[in-house]
PDB file of N, CA and C in Angstrom:
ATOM      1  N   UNK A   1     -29.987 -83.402 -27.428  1.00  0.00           N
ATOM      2  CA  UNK A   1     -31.056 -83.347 -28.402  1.00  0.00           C
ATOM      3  C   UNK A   1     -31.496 -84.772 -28.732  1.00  0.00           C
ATOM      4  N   UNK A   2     -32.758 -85.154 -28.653  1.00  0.00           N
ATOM      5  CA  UNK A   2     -33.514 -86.402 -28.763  1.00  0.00           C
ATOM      6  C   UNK A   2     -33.260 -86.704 -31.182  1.00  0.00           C
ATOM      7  N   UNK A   3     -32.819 -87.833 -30.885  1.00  0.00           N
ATOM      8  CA  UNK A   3     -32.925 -87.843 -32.094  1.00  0.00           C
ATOM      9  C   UNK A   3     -33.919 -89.279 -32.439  1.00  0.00           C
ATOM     10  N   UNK A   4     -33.980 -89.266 -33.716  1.00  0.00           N
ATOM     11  CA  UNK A   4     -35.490 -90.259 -34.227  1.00  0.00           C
ATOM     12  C   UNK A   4     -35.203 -91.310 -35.360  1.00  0.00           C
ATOM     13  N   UNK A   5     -34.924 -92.248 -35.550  1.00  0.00           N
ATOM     14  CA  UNK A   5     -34.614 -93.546 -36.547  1.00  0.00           C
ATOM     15  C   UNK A   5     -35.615 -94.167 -37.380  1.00  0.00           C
ATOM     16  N   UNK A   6     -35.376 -94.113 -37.995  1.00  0.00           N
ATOM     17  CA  UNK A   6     -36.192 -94.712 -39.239  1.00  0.00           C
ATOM     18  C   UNK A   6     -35.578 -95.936 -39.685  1.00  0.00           C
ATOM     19  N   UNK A   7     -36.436 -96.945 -40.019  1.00  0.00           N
ATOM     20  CA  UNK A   7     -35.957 -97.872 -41.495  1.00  0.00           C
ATOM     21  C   UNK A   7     -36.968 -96.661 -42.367  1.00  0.00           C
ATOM     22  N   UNK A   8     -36.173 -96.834 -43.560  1.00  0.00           N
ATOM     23  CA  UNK A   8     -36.574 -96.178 -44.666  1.00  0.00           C
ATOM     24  C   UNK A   8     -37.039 -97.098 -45.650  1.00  0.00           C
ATOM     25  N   UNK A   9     -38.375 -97.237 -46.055  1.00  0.00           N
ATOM     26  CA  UNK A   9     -38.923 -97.671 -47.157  1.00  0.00           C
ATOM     27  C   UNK A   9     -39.460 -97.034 -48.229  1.00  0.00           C
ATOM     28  N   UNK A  10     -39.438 -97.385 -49.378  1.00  0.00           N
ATOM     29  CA  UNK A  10     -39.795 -96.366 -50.889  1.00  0.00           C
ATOM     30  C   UNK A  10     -40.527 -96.725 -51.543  1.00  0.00           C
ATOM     31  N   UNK A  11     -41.897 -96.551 -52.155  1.00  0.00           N
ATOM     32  CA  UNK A  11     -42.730 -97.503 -52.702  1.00  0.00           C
ATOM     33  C   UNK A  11     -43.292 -99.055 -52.346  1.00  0.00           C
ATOM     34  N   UNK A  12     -42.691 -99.810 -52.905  1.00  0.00           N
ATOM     35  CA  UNK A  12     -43.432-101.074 -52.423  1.00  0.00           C
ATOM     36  C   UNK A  12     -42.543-101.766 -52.297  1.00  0.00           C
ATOM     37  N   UNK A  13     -41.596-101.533 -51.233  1.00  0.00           N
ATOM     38  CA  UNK A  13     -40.164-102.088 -50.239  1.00  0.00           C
ATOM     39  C   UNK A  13     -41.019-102.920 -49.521  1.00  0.00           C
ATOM     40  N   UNK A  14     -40.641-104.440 -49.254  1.00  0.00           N
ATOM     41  CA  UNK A  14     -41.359-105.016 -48.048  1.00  0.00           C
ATOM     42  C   UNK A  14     -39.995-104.967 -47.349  1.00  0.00           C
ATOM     43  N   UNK A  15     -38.368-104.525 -47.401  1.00  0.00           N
ATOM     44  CA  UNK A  15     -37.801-104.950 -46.617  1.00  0.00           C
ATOM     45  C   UNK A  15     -36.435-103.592 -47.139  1.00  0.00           C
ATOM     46  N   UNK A  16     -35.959-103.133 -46.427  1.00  0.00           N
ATOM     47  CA  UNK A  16     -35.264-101.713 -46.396  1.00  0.00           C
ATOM     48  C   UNK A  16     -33.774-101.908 -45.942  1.00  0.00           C
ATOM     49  N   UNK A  17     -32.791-101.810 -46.195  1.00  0.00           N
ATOM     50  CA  UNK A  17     -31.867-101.501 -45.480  1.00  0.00           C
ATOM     51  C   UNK A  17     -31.214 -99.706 -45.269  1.00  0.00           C
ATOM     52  N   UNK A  18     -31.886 -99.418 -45.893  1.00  0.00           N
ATOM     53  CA  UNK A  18     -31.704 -97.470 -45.687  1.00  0.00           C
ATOM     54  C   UNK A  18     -32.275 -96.805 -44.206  1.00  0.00           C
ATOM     55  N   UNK A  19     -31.609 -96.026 -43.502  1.00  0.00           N
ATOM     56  CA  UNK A  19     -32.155 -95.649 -42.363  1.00  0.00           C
ATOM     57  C   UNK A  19     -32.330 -93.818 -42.219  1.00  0.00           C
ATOM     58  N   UNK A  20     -32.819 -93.244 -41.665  1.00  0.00           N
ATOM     59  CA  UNK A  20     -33.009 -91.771 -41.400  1.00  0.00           C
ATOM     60  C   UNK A  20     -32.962 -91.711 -40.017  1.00  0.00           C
ATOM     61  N   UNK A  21     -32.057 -90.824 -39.952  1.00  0.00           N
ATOM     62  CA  UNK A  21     -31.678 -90.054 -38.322  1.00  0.00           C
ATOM     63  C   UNK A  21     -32.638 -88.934 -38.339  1.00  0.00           C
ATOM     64  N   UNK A  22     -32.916 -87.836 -37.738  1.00  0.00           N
ATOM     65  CA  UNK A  22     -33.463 -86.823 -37.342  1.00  0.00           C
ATOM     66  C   UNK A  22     -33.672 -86.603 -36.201  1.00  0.00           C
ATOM     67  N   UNK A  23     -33.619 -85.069 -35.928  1.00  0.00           N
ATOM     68  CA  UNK A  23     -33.737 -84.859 -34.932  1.00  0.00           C
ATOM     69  C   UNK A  23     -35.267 -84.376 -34.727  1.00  0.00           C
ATOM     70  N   UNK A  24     -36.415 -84.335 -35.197  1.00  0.00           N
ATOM     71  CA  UNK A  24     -37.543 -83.647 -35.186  1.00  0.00           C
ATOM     72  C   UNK A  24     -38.301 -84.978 -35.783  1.00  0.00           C
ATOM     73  N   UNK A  25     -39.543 -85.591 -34.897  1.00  0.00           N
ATOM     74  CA  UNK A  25     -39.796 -86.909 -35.516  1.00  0.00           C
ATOM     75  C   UNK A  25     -40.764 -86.567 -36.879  1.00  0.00           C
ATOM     76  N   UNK A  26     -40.465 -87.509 -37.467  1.00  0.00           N
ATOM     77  CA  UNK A  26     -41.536 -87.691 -38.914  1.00  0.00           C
ATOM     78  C   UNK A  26     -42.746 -88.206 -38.856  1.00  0.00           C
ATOM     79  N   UNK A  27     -43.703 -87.379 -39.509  1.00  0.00           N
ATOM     80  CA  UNK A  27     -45.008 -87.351 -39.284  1.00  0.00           C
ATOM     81  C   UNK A  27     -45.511 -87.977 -41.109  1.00  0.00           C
ATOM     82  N   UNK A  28     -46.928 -88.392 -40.790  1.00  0.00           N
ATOM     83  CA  UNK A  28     -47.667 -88.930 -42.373  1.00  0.00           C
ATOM     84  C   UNK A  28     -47.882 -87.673 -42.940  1.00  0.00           C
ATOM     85  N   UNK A  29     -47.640 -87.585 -43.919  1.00  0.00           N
ATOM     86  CA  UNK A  29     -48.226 -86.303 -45.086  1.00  0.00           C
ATOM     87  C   UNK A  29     -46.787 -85.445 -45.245  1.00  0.00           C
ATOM     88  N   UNK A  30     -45.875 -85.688 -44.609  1.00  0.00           N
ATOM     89  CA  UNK A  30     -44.768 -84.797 -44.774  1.00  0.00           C
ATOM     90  C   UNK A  30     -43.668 -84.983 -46.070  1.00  0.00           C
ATOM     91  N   UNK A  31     -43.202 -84.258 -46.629  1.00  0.00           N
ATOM     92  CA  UNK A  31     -42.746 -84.521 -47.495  1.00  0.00           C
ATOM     93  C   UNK A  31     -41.078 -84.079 -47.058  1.00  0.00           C
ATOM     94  N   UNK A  32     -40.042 -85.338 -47.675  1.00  0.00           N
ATOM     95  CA  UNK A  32     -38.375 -85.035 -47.955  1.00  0.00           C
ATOM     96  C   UNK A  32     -37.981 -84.899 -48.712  1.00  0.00           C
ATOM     97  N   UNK A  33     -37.012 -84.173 -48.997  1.00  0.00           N
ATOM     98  CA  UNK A  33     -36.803 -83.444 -50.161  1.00  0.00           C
ATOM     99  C   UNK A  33     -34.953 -84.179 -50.298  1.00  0.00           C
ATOM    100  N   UNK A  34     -34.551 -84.785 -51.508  1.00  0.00           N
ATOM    101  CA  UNK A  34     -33.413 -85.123 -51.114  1.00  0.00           C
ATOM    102  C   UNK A  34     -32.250 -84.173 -51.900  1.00  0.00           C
ATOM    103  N   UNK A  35     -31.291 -83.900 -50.914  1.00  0.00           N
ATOM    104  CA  UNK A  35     -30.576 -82.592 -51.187  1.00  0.00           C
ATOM    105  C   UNK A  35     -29.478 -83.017 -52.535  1.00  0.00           C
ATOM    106  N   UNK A  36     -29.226 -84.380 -52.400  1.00  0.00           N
ATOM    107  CA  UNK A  36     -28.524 -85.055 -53.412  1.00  0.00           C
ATOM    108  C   UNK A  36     -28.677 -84.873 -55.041  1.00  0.00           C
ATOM    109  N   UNK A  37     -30.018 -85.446 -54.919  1.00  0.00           N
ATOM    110  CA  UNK A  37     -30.684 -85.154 -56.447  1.00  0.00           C
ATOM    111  C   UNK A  37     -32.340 -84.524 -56.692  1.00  0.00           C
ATOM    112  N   UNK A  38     -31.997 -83.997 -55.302  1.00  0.00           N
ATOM    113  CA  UNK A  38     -34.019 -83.120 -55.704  1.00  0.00           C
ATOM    114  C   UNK A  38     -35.290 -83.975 -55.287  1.00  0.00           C
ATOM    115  N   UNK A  39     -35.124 -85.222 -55.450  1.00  0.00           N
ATOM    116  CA  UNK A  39     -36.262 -86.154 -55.417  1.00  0.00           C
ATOM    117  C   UNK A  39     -37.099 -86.115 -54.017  1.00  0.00           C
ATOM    118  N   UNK A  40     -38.568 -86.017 -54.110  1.00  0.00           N
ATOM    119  CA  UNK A  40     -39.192 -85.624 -53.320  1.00  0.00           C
ATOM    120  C   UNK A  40     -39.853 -86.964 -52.846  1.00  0.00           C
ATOM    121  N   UNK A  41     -40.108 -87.438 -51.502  1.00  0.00           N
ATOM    122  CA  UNK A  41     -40.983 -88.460 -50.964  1.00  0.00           C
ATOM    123  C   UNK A  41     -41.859 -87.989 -50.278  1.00  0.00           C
ATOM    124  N   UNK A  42     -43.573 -88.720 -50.355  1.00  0.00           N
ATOM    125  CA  UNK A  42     -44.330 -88.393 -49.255  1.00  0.00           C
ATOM    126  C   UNK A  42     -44.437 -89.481 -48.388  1.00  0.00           C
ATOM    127  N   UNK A  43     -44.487 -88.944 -47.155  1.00  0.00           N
ATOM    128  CA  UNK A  43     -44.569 -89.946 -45.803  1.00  0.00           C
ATOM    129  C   UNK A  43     -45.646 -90.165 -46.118  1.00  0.00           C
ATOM    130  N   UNK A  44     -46.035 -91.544 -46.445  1.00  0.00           N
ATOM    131  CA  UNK A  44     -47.691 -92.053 -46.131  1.00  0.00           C
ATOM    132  C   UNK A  44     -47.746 -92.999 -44.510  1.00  0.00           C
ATOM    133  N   UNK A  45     -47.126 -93.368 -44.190  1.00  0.00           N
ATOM    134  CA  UNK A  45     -47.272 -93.749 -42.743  1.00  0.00           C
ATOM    135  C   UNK A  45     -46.220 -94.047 -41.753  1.00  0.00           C
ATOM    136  N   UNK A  46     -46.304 -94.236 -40.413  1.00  0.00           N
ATOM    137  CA  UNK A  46     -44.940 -94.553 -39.975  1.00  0.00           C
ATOM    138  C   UNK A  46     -45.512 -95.591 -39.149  1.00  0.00           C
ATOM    139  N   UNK A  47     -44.569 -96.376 -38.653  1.00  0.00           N
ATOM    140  CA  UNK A  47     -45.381 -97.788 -37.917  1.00  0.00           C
ATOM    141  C   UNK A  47     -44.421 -98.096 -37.559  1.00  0.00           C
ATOM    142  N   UNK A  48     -44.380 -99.276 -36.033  1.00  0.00           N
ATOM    143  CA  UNK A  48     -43.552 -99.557 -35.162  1.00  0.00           C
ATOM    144  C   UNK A  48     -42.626-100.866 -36.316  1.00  0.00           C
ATOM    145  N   UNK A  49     -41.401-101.387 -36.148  1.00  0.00           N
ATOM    146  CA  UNK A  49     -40.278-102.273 -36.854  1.00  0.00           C
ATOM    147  C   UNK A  49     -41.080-103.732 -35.880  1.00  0.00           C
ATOM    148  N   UNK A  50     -41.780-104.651 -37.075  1.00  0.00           N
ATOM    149  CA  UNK A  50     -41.823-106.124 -36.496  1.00  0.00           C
ATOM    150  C   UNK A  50     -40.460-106.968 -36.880  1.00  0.00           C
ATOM    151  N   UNK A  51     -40.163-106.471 -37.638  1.00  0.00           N
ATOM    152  CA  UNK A  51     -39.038-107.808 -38.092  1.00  0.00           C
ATOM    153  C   UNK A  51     -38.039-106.780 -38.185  1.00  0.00           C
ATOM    154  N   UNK A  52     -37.604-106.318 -36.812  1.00  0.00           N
ATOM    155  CA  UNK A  52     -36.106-106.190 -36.843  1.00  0.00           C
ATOM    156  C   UNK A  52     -35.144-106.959 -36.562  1.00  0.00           C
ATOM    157  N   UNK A  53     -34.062-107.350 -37.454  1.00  0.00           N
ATOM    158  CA  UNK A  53     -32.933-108.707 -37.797  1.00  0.00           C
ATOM    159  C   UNK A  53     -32.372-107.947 -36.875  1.00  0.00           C
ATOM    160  N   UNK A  54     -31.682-106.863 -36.533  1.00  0.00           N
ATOM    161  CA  UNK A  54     -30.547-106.373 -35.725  1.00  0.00           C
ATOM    162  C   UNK A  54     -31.079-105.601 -34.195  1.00  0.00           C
ATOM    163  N   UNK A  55     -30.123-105.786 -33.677  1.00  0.00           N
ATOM    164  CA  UNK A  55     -31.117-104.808 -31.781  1.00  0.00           C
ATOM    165  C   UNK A  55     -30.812-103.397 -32.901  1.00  0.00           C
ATOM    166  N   UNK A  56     -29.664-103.135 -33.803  1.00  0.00           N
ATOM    167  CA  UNK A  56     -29.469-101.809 -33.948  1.00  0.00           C
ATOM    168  C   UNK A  56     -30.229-101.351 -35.370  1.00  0.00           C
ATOM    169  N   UNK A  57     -31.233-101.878 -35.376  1.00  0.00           N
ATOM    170  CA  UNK A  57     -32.085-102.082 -36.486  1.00  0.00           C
ATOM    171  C   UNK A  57     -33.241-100.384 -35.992  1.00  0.00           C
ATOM    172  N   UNK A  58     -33.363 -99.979 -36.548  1.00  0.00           N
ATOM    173  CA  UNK A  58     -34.525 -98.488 -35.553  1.00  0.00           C
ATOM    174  C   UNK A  58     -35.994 -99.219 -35.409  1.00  0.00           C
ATOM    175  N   UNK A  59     -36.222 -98.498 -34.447  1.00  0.00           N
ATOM    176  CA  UNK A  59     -37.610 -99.127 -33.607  1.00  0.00           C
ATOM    177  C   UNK A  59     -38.833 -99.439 -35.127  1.00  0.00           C
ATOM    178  N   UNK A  60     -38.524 -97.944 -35.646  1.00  0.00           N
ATOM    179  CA  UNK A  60     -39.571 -97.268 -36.497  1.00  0.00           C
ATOM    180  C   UNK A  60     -39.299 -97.358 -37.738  1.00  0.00           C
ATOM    181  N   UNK A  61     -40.701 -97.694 -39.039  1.00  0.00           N
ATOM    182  CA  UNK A  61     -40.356 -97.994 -40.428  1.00  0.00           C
ATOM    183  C   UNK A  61     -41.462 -96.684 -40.767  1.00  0.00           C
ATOM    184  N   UNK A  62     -40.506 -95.786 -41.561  1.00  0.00           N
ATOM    185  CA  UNK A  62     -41.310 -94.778 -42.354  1.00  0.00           C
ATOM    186  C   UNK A  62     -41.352 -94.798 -43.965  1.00  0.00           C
ATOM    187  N   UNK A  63     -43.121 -95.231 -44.551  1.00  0.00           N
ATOM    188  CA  UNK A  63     -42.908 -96.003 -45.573  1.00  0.00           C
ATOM    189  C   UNK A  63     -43.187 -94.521 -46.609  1.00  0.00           C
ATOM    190  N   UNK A  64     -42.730 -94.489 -47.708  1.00  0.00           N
ATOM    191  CA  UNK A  64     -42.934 -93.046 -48.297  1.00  0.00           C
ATOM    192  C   UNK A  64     -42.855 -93.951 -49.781  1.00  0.00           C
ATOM    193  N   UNK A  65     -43.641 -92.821 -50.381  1.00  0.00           N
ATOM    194  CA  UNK A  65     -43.642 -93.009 -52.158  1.00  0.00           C
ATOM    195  C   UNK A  65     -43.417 -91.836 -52.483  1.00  0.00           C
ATOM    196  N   UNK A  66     -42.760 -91.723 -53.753  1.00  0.00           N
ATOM    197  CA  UNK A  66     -41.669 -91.206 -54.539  1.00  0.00           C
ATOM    198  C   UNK A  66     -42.798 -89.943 -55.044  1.00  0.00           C
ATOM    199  N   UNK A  67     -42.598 -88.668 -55.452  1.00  0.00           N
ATOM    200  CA  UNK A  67     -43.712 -87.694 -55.870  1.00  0.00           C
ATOM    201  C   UNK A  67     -43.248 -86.642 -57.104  1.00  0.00           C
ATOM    202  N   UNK A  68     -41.742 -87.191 -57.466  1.00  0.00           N
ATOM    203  CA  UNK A  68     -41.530 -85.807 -58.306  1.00  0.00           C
ATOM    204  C   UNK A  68     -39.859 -85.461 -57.693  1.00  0.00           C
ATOM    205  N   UNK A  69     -39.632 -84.234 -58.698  1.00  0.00           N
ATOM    206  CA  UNK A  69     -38.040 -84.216 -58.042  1.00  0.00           C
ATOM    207  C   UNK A  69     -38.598 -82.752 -58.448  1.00  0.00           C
ATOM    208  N   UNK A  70     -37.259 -81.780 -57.803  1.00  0.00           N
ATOM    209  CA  UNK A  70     -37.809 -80.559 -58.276  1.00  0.00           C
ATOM    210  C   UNK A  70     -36.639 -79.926 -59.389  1.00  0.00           C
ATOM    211  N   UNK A  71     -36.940 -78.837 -59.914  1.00  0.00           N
ATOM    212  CA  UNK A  71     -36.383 -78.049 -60.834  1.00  0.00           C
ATOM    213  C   UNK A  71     -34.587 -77.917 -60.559  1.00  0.00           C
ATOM    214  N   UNK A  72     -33.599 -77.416 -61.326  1.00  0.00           N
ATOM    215  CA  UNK A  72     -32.187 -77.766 -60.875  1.00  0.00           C
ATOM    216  C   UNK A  72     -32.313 -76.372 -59.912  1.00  0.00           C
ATOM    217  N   UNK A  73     -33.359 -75.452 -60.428  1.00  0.00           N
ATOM    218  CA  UNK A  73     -32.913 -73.732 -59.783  1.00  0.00           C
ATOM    219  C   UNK A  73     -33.785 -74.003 -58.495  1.00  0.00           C
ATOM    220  N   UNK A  74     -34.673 -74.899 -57.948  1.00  0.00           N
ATOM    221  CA  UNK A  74     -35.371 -75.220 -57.157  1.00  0.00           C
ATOM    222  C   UNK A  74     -34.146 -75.776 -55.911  1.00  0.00           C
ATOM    223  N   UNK A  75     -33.967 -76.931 -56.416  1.00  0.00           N
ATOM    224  CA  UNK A  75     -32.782 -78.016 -55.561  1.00  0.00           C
ATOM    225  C   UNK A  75     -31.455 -76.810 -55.334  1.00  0.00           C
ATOM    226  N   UNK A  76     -31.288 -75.564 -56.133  1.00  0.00           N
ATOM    227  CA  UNK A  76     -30.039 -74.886 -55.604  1.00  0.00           C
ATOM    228  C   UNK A  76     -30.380 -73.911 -54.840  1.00  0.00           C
ATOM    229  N   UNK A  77     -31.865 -73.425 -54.643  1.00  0.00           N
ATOM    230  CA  UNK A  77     -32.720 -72.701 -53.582  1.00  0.00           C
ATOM    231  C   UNK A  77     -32.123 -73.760 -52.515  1.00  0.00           C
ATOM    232  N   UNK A  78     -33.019 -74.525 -52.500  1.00  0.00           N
ATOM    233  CA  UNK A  78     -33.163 -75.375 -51.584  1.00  0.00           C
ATOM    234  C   UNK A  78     -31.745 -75.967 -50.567  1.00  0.00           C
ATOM    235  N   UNK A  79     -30.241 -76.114 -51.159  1.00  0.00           N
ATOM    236  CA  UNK A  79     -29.385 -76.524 -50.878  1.00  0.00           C
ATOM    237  C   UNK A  79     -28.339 -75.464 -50.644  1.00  0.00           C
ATOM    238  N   UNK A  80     -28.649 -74.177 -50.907  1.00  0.00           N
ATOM    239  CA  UNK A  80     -28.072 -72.975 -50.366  1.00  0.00           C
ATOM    240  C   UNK A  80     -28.753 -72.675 -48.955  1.00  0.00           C
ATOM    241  N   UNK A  81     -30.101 -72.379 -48.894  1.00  0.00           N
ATOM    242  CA  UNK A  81     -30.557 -72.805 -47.681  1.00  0.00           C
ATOM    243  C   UNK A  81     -30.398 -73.356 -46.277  1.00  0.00           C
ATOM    244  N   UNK A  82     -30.043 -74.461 -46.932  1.00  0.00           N
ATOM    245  CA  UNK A  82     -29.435 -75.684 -46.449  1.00  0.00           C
ATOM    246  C   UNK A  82     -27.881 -75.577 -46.104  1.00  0.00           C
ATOM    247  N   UNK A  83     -27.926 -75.221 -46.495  1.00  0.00           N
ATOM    248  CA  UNK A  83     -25.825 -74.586 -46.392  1.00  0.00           C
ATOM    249  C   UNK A  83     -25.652 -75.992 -46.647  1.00  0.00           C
ATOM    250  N   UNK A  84     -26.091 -76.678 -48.190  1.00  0.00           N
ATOM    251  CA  UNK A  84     -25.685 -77.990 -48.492  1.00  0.00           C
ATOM    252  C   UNK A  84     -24.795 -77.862 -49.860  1.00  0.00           C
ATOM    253  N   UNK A  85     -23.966 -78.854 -49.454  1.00  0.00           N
ATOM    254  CA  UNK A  85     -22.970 -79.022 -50.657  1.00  0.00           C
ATOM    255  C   UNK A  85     -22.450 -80.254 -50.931  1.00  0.00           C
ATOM    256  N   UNK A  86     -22.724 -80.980 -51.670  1.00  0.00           N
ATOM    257  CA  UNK A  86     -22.343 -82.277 -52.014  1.00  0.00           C
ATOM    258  C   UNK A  86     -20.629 -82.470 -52.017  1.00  0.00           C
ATOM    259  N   UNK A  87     -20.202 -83.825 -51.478  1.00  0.00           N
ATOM    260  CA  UNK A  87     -18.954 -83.937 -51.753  1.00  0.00           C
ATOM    261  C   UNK A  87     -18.638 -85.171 -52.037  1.00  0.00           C
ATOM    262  N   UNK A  88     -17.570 -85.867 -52.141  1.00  0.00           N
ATOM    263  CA  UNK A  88     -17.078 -86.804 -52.896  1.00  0.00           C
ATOM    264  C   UNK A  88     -17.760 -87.891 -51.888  1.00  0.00           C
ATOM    265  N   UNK A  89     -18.798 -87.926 -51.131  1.00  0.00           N
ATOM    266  CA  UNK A  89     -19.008 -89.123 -49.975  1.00  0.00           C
ATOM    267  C   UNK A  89     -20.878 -88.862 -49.962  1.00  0.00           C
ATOM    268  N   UNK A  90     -20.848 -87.810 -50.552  1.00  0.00           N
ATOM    269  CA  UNK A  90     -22.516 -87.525 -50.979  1.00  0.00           C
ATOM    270  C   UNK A  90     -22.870 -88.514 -52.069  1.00  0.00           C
ATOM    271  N   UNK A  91     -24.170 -88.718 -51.753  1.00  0.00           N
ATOM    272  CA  UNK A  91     -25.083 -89.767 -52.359  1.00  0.00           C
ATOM    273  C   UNK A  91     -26.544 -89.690 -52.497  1.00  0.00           C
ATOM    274  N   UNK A  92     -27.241 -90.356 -53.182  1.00  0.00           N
ATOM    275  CA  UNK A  92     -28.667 -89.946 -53.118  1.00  0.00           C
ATOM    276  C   UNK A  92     -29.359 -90.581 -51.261  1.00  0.00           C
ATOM    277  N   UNK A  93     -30.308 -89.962 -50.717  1.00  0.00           N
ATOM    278  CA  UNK A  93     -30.935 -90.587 -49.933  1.00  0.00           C
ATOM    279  C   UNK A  93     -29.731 -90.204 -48.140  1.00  0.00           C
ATOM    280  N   UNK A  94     -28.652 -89.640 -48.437  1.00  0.00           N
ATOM    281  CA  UNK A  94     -28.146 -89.586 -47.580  1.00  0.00           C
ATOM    282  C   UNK A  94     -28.158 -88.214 -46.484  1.00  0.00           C
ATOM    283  N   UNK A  95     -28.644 -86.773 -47.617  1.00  0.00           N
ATOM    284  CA  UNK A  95     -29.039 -85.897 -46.688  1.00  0.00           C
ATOM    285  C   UNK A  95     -30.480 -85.517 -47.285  1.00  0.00           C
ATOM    286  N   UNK A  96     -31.478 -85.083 -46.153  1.00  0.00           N
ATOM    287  CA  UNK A  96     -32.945 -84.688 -46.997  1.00  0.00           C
ATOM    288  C   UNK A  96     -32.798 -83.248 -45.570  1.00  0.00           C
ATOM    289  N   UNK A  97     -34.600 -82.830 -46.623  1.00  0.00           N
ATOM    290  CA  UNK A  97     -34.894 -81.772 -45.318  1.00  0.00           C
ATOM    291  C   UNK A  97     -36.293 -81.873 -45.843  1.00  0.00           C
ATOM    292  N   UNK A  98     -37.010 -81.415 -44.661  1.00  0.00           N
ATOM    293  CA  UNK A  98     -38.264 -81.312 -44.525  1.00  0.00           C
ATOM    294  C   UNK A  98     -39.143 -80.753 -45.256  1.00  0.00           C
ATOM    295  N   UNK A  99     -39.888 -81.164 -46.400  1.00  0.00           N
ATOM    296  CA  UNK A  99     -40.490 -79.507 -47.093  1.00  0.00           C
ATOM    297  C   UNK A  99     -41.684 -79.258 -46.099  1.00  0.00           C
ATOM    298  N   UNK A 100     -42.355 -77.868 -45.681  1.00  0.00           N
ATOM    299  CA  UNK A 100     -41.620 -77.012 -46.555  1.00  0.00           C
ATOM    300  C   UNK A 100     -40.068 -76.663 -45.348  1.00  0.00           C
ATOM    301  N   UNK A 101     -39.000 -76.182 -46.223  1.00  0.00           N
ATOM    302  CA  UNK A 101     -37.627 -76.332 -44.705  1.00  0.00           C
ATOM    303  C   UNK A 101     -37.716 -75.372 -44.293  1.00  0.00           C
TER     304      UNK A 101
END
């Protein structure tokens, strides 16, 4: 299975150290939903990495702004779904899913 790398940027990041794996590439207008704490990002663009410091740096920077988080009965839709369950190594930003999933 082809998977897809991101630097992850959030608002008005000129410089990221957060990354996203996926296996299904990320497109502009899409929204992530983070399974951690609800918080929703929209992809406003994705663009090739000029200043990657590392070779293991991802090709690709997907820049997103922040839109809202959702309801607690929303995020437990959403993370049952998900067959997601936070554990002592869970964090914000570390698992998302696609809305809509």
């Amino acid at each position: 299975m082809e998977t897809h790398n991101y630097v992850w940027k959030i608002g008005l990041q000129f410089s990221s150290n957060v990354t996203l794996r996926t296996n299904k590439p990320v497109t502009e207008d899409t929204v992530l939903i983070d399974l951690y704490d609800g918080h929703k990002y929209l992809v406003q663009t994705v663009y090739p990495a000029t200043d990657r410091e590392w070779p293991s740096t991802p090709e690709k920077v997907m820049q997103t702004w922040p839109i809202g988080s959702l309801t607690e009965d929303e995020l437990s839709k959403i993370r049952d779904r998900a067959q997601y369950t936070p554990d002592e190594l869970a964090g914000p930003l570390g698992d998302v899913v696609f809305f809509p999933a």
